[in-house]
C-alpha atoms as a PDB file:
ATOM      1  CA  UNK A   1     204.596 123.435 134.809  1.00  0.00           C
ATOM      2  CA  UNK A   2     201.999 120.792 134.903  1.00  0.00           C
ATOM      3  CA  UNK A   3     202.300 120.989 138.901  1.00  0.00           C
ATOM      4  CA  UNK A   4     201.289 124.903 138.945  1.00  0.00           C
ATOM      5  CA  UNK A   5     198.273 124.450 136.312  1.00  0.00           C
ATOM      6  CA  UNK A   6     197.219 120.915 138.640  1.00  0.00           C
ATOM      7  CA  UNK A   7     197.526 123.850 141.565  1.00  0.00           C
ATOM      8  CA  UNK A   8     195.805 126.606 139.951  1.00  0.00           C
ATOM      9  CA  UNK A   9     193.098 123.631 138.559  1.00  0.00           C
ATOM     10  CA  UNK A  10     192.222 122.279 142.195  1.00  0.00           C
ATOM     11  CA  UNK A  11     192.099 126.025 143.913  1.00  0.00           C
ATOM     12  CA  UNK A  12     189.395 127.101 140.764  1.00  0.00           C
ATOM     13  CA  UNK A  13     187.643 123.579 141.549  1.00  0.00           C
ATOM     14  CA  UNK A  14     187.835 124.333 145.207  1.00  0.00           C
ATOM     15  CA  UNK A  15     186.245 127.980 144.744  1.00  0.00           C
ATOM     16  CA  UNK A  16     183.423 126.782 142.531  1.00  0.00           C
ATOM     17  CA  UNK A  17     182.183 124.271 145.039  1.00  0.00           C
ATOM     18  CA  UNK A  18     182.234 126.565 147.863  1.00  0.00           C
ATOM     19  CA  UNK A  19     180.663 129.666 145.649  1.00  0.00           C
ATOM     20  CA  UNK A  20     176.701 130.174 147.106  1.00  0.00           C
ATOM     21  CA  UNK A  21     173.952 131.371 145.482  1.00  0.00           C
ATOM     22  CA  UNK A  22     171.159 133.300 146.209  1.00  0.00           C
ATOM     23  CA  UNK A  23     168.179 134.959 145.939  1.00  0.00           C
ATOM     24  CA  UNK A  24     165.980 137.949 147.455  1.00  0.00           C
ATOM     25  CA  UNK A  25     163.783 140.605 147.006  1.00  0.00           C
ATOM     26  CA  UNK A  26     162.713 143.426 148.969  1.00  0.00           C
ATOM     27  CA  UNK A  27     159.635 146.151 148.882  1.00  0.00           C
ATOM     28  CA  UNK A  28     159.969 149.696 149.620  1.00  0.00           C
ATOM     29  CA  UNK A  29     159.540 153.427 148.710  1.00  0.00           C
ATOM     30  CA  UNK A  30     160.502 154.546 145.151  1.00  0.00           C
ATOM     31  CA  UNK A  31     161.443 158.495 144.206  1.00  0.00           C
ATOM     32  CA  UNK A  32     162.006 160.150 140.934  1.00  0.00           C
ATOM     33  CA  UNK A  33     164.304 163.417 141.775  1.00  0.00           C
ATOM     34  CA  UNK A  34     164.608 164.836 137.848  1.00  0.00           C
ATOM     35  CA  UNK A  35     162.080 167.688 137.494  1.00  0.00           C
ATOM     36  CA  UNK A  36     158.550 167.479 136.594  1.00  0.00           C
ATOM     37  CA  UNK A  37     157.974 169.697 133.994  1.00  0.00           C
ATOM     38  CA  UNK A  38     154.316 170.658 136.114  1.00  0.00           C
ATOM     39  CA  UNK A  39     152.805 169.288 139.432  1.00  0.00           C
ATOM     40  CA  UNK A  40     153.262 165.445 140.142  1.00  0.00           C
ATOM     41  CA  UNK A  41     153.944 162.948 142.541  1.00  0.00           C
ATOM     42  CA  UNK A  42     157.341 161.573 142.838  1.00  0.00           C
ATOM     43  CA  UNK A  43     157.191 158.715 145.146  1.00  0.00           C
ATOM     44  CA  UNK A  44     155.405 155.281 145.028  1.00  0.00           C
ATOM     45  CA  UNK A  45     155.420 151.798 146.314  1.00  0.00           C
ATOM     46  CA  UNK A  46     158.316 149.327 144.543  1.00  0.00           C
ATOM     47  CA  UNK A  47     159.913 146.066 144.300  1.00  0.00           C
ATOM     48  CA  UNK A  48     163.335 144.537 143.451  1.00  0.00           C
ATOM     49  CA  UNK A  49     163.657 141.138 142.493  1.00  0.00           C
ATOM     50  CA  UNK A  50     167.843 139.485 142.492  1.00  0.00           C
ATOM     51  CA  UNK A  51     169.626 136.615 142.490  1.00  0.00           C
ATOM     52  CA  UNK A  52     173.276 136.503 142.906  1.00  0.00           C
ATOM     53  CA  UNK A  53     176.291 134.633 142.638  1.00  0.00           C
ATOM     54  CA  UNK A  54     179.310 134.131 145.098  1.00  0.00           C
ATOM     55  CA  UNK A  55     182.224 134.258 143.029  1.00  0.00           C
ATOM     56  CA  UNK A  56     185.087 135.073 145.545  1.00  0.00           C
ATOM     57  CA  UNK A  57     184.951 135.504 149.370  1.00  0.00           C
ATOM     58  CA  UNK A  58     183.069 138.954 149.452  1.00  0.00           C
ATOM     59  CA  UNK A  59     182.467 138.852 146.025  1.00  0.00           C
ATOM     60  CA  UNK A  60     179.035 138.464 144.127  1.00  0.00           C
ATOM     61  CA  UNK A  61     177.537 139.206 140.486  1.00  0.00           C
ATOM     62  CA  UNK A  62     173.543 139.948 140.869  1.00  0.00           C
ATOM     63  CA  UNK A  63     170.934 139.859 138.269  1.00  0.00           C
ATOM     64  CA  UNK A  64     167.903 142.096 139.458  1.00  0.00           C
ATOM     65  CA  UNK A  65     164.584 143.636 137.907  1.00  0.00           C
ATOM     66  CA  UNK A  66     163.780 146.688 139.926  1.00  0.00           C
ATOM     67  CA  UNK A  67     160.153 148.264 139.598  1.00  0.00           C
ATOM     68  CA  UNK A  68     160.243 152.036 140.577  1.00  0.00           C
ATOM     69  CA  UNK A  69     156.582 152.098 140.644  1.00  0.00           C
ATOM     70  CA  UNK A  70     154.795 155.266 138.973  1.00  0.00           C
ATOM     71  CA  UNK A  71     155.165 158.910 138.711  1.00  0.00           C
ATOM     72  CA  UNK A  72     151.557 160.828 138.483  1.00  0.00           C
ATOM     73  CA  UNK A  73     151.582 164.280 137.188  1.00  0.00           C
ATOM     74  CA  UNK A  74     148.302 165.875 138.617  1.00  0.00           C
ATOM     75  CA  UNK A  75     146.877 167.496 135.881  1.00  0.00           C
ATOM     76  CA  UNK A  76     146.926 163.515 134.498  1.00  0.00           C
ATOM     77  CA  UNK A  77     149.714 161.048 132.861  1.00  0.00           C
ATOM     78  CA  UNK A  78     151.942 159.100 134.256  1.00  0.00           C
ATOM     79  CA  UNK A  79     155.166 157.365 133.603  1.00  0.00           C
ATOM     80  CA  UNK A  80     156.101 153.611 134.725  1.00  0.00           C
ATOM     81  CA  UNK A  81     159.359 153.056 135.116  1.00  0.00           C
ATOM     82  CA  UNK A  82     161.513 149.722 135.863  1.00  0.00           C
ATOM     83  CA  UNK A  83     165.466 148.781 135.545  1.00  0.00           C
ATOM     84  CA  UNK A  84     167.463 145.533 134.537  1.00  0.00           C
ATOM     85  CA  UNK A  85     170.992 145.262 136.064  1.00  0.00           C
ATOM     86  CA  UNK A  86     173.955 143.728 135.900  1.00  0.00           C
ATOM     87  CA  UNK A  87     175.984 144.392 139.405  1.00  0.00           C
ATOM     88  CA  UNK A  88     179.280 143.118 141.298  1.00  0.00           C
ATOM     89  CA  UNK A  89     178.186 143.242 144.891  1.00  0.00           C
ATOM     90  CA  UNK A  90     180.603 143.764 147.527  1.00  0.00           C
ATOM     91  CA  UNK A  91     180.271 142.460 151.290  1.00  0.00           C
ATOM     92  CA  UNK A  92     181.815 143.494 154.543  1.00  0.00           C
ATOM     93  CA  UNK A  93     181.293 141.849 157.681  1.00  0.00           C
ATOM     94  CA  UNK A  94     180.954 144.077 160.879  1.00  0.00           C
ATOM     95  CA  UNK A  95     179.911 140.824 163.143  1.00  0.00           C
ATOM     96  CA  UNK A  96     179.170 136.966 162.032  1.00  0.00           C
ATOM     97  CA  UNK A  97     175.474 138.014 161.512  1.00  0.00           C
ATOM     98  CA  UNK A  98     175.625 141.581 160.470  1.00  0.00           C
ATOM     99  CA  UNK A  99     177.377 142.472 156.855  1.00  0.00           C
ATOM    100  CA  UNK A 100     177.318 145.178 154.495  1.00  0.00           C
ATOM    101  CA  UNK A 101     177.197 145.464 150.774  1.00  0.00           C
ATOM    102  CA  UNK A 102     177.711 147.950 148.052  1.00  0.00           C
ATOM    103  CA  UNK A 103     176.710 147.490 144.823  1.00  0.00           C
ATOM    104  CA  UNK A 104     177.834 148.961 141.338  1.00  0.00           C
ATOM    105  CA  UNK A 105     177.097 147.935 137.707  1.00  0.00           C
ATOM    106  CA  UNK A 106     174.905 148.743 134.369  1.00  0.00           C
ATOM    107  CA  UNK A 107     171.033 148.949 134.730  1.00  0.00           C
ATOM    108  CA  UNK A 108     168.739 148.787 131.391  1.00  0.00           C
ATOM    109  CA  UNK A 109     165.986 151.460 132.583  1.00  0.00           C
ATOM    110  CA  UNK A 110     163.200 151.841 130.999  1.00  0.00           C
ATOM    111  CA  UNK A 111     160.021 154.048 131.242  1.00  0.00           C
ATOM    112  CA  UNK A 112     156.180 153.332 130.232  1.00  0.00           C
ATOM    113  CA  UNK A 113     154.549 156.664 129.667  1.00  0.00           C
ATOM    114  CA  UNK A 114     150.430 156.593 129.940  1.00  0.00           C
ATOM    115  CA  UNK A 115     148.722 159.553 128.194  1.00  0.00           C
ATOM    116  CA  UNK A 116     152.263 161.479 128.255  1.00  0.00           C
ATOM    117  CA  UNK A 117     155.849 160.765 125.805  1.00  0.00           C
ATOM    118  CA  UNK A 118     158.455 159.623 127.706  1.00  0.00           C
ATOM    119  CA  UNK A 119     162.534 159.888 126.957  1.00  0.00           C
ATOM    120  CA  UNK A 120     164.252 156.820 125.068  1.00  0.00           C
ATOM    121  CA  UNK A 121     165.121 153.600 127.048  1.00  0.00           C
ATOM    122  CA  UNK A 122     168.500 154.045 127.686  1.00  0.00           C
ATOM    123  CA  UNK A 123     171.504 152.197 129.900  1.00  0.00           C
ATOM    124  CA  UNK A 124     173.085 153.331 133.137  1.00  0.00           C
ATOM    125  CA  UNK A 125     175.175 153.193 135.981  1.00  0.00           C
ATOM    126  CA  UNK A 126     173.414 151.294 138.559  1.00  0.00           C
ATOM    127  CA  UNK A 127     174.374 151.390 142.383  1.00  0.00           C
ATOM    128  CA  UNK A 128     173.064 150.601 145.928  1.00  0.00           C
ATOM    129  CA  UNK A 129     173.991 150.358 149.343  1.00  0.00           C
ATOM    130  CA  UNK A 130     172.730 147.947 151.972  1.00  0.00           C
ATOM    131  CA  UNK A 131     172.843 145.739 154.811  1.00  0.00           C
ATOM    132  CA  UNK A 132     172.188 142.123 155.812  1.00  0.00           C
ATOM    133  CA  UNK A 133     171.663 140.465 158.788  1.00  0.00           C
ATOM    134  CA  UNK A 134     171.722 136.665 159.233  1.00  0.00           C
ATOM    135  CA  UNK A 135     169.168 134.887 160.773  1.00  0.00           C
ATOM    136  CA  UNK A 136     170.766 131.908 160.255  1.00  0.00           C
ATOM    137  CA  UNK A 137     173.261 130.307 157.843  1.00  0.00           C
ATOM    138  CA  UNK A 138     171.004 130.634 154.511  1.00  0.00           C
ATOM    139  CA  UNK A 139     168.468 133.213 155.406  1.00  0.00           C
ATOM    140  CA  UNK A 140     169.024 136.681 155.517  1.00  0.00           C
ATOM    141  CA  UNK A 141     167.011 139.820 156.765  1.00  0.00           C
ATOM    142  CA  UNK A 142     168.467 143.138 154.596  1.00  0.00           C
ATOM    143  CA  UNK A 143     167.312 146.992 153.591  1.00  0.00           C
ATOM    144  CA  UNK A 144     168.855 148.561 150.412  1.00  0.00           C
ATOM    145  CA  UNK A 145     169.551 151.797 148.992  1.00  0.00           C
ATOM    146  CA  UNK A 146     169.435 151.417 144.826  1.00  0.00           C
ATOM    147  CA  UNK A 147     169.815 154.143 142.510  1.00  0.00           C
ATOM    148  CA  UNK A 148     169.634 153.944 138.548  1.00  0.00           C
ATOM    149  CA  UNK A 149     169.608 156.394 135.678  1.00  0.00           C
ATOM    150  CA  UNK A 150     172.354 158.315 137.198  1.00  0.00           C
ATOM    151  CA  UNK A 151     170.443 158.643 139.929  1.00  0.00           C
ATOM    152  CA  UNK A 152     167.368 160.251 138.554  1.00  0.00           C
ATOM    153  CA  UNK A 153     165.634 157.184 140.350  1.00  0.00           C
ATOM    154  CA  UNK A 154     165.282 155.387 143.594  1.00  0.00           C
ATOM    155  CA  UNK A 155     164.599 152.525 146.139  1.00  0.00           C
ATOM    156  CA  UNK A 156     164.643 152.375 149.355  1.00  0.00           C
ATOM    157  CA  UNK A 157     163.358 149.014 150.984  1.00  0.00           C
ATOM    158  CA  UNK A 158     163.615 145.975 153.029  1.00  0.00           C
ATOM    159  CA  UNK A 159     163.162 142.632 152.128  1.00  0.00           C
ATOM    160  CA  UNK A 160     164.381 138.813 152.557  1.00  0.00           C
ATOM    161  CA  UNK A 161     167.458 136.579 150.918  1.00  0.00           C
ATOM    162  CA  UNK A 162     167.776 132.811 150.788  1.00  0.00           C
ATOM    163  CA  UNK A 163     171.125 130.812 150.330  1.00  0.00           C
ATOM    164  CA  UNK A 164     171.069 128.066 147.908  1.00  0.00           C
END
């Protein structure tokens, strides 16, 4: 027995000094698809901010604060709106520079209304798409696909990751 939990010790020591971690962020267009209840503008200018942790071979957890930028109703008002998430972020490799990742988790997302009410804050699935390429070993080119409040709201952007 004490050879098996030695074994099982060593392999968890073993993937906790090879785990990386990392952080990006990327820039990008923002859309709100629910329906405004009269004229507005869906889309802005965003950001996403992450950092992430290699847990298993393919396998991250990510922290991230996502700005969707502002939705302007023309006859005036607008509504701010941002998410905190909690992901597992899967990676596939097509080639040694070029990998994939989906995302999926909970998102906090909140909204900031200016001259108009806005809904409760309220939690979420949270979700994206990407890919990466490597330019080298810890820095990384990628473009994401993020949704939040079931979907309601999105990013679309490219950005920059660093190894650590």
């Amino acid at each position: 027995m004490k050879k098996i939990l030695s074994a099982v010790a060593l392999a968890a020591a073993c993937g906790v000094a090879s785990a990386q971690g990392y952080a990006g962020a990327l820039i990008g267009m923002t859309e709100y698809t629910e329906d405004c209840p009269v004229a507005c503008d869906k889309s802005d200018t965003g950001f996403k901010i992450y950092g992430g942790y290699e847990v298993m071979p393919n396998l991250s957890v990510e922290v991230a604060y996502t700005d969707f930028g502002t939705l302007k109703f023309n006859a005036g008002g607008s509504i701010e709106g941002y998410a905190v998430s909690a992901v597992a972020a899967y990676r596939y490799a097509f080639t040694n520079e070029l990998s994939g990742v989906g995302r999926l988790g909970l998102g906090y997302f909140s909204q900031n209304g200016k001259g108009i009410p806005t809904e409760d804050d309220e939690f979420g699935l949270y979700a994206g798409l990407g890919i990466e390429y490597a330019i080298n070993a810890d820095f990384k080119v990628v473009g994401a696909f993020d949704l939040a409040k079931d979907g309601d709201v999105h990013i679309f952007g490219i950005g920059a990751q660093m190894g650590f």
